[in-house]
Protein backbone atom coordinates (compact mmCIF):
# COMPACT_ATOMS: atom_id res chain seq x y z
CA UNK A 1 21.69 -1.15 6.16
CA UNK A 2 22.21 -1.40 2.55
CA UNK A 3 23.09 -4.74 2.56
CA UNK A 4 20.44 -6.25 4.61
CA UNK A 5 17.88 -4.02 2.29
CA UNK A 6 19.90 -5.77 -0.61
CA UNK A 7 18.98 -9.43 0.85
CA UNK A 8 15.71 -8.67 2.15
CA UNK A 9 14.93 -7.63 -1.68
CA UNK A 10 16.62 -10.34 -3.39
CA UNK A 11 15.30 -12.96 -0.69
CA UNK A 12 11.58 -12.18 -1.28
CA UNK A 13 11.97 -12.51 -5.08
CA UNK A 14 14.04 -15.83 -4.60
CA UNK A 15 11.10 -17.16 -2.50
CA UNK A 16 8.05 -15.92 -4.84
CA UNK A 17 10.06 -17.34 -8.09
CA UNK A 18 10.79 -20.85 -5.99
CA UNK A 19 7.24 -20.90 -5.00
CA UNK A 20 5.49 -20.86 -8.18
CA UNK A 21 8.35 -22.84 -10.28
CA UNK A 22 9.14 -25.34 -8.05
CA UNK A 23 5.89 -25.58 -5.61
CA UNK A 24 5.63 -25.63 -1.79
CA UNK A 25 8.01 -29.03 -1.42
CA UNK A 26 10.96 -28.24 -3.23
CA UNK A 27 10.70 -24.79 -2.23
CA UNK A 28 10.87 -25.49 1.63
CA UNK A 29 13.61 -27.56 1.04
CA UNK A 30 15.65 -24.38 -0.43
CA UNK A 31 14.08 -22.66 2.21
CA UNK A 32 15.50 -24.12 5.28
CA UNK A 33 18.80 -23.66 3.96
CA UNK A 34 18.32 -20.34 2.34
CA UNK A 35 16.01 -18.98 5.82
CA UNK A 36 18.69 -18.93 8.28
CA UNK A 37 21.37 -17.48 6.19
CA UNK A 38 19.04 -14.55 5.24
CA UNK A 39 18.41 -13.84 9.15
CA UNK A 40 21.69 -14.28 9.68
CA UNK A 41 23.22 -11.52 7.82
CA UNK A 42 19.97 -9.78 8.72
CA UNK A 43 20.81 -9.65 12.53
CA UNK A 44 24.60 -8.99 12.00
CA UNK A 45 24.03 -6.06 9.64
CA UNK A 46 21.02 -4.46 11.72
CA UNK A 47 23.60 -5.04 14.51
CA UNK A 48 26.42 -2.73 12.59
CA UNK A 49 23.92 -0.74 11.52
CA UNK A 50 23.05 0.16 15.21
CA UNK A 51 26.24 0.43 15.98
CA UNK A 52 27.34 3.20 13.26
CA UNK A 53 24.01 4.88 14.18
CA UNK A 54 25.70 5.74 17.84
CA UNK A 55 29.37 6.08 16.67
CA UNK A 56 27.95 8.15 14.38
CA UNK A 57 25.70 10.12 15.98
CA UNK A 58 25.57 14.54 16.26
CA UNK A 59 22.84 14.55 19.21
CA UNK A 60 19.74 12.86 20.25
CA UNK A 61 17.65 14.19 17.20
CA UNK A 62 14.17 12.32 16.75
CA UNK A 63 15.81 11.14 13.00
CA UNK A 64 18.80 9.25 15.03
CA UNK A 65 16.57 7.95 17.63
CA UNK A 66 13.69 7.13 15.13
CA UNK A 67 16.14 5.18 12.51
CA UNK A 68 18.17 3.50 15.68
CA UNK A 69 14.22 2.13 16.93
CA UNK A 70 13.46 0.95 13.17
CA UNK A 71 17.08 -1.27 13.44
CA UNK A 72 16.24 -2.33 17.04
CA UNK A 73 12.61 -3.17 15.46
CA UNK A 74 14.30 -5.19 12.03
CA UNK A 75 17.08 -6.80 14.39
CA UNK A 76 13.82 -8.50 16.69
CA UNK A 77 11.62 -9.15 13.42
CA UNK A 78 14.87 -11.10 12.00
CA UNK A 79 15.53 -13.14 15.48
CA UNK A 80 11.57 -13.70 15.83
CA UNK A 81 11.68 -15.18 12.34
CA UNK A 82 14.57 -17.93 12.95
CA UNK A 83 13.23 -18.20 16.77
CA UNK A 84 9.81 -18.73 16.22
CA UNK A 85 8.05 -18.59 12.62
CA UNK A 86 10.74 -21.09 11.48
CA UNK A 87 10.22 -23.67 13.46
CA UNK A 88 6.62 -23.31 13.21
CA UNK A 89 6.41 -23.70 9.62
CA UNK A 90 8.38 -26.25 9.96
CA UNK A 91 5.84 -28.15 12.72
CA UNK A 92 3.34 -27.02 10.36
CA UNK A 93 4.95 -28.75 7.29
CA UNK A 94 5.37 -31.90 8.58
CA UNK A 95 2.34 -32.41 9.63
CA UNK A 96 0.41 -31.59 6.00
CA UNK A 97 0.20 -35.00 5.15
CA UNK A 98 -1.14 -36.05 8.55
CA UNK A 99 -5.37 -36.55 8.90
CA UNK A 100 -6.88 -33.12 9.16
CA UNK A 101 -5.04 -31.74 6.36
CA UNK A 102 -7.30 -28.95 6.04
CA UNK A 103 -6.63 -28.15 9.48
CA UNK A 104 -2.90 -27.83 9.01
CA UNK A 105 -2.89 -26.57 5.29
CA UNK A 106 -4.57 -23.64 6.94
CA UNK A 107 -1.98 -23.27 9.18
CA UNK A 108 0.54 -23.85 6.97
CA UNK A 109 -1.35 -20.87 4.29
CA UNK A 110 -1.39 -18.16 7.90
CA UNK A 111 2.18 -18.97 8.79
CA UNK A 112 3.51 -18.44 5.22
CA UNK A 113 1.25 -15.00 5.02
CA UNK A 114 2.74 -14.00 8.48
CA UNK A 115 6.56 -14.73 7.22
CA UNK A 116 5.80 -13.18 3.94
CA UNK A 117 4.75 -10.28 6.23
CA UNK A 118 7.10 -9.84 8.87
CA UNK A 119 9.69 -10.07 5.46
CA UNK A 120 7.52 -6.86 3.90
CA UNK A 121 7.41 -5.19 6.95
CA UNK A 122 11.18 -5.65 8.19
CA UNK A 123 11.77 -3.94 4.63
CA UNK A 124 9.90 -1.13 4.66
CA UNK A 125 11.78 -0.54 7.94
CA UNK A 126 14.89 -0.81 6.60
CA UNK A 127 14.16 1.85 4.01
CA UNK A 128 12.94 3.94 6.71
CA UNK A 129 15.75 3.80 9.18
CA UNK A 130 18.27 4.56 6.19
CA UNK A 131 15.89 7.68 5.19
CA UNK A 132 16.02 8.58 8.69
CA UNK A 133 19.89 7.94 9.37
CA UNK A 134 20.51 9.80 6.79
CA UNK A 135 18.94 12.87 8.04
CA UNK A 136 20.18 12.46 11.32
């Protein structure tokens, strides 16, 4: 849990500092690269994670079962994020150059707040379930 705390951290800063020295182009080209990696070890540590949460496990206190929901929660925000906002931005991206471009910049803008988001939120989970696991 640690470790996916560690690269949700050091993700979010990577993306802010990209965005405002590099801009929205170069950045999305790190991005795509950087993205699935990030999810990645998101998924596979939320998955050990869950798994030393039962191995580990004294009872069914509401601690275990609340920090073993908050993994369950960060393991689905991580596969939503490569599944669906991903691709998305990426639909969204290509077409900011098309006619319309207000249309799709605005898109682009709610897509970027809703990654930036799910990000937040996925960490504030994490810090969460380890509070929790450690009480249970």
């Amino acid at each position: 849990m640690g470790a996916w705390i560690g690269a949700l951290v050091l993700g979010t800063l990577a993306i802010r500092f990209w965005m405002r020295r590099l801009g929205r182009e170069r950045t999305w080209d790190a991005l795509q690269l950087f993205a699935p990696l990030l999810d990645l070890t998101g998924t596979w540590a939320g998955a050990l994670a869950a798994i030393a949460l039962w191995f580990g496990r004294v009872g069914f206190g509401g601690c275990w079962a609340g920090a073993l929901g908050l993994v369950a929660l960060m393991v689905t925000a991580s596969l939503y994020d490569r599944a669906v906002l991903m691709p998305s931005l990426e639909a969204a991206h290509k077409r900011l150059g098309a006619a319309g471009d207000e249309k799709w910049e605005r898109d682009w803008a709610f897509l970027w707040r809703m990654a930036g988001g799910a990000r937040l939120a996925t960490l504030l989970m994490g810090v969460s379930a380890l509070v929790l696991g450690w009480y249970a």
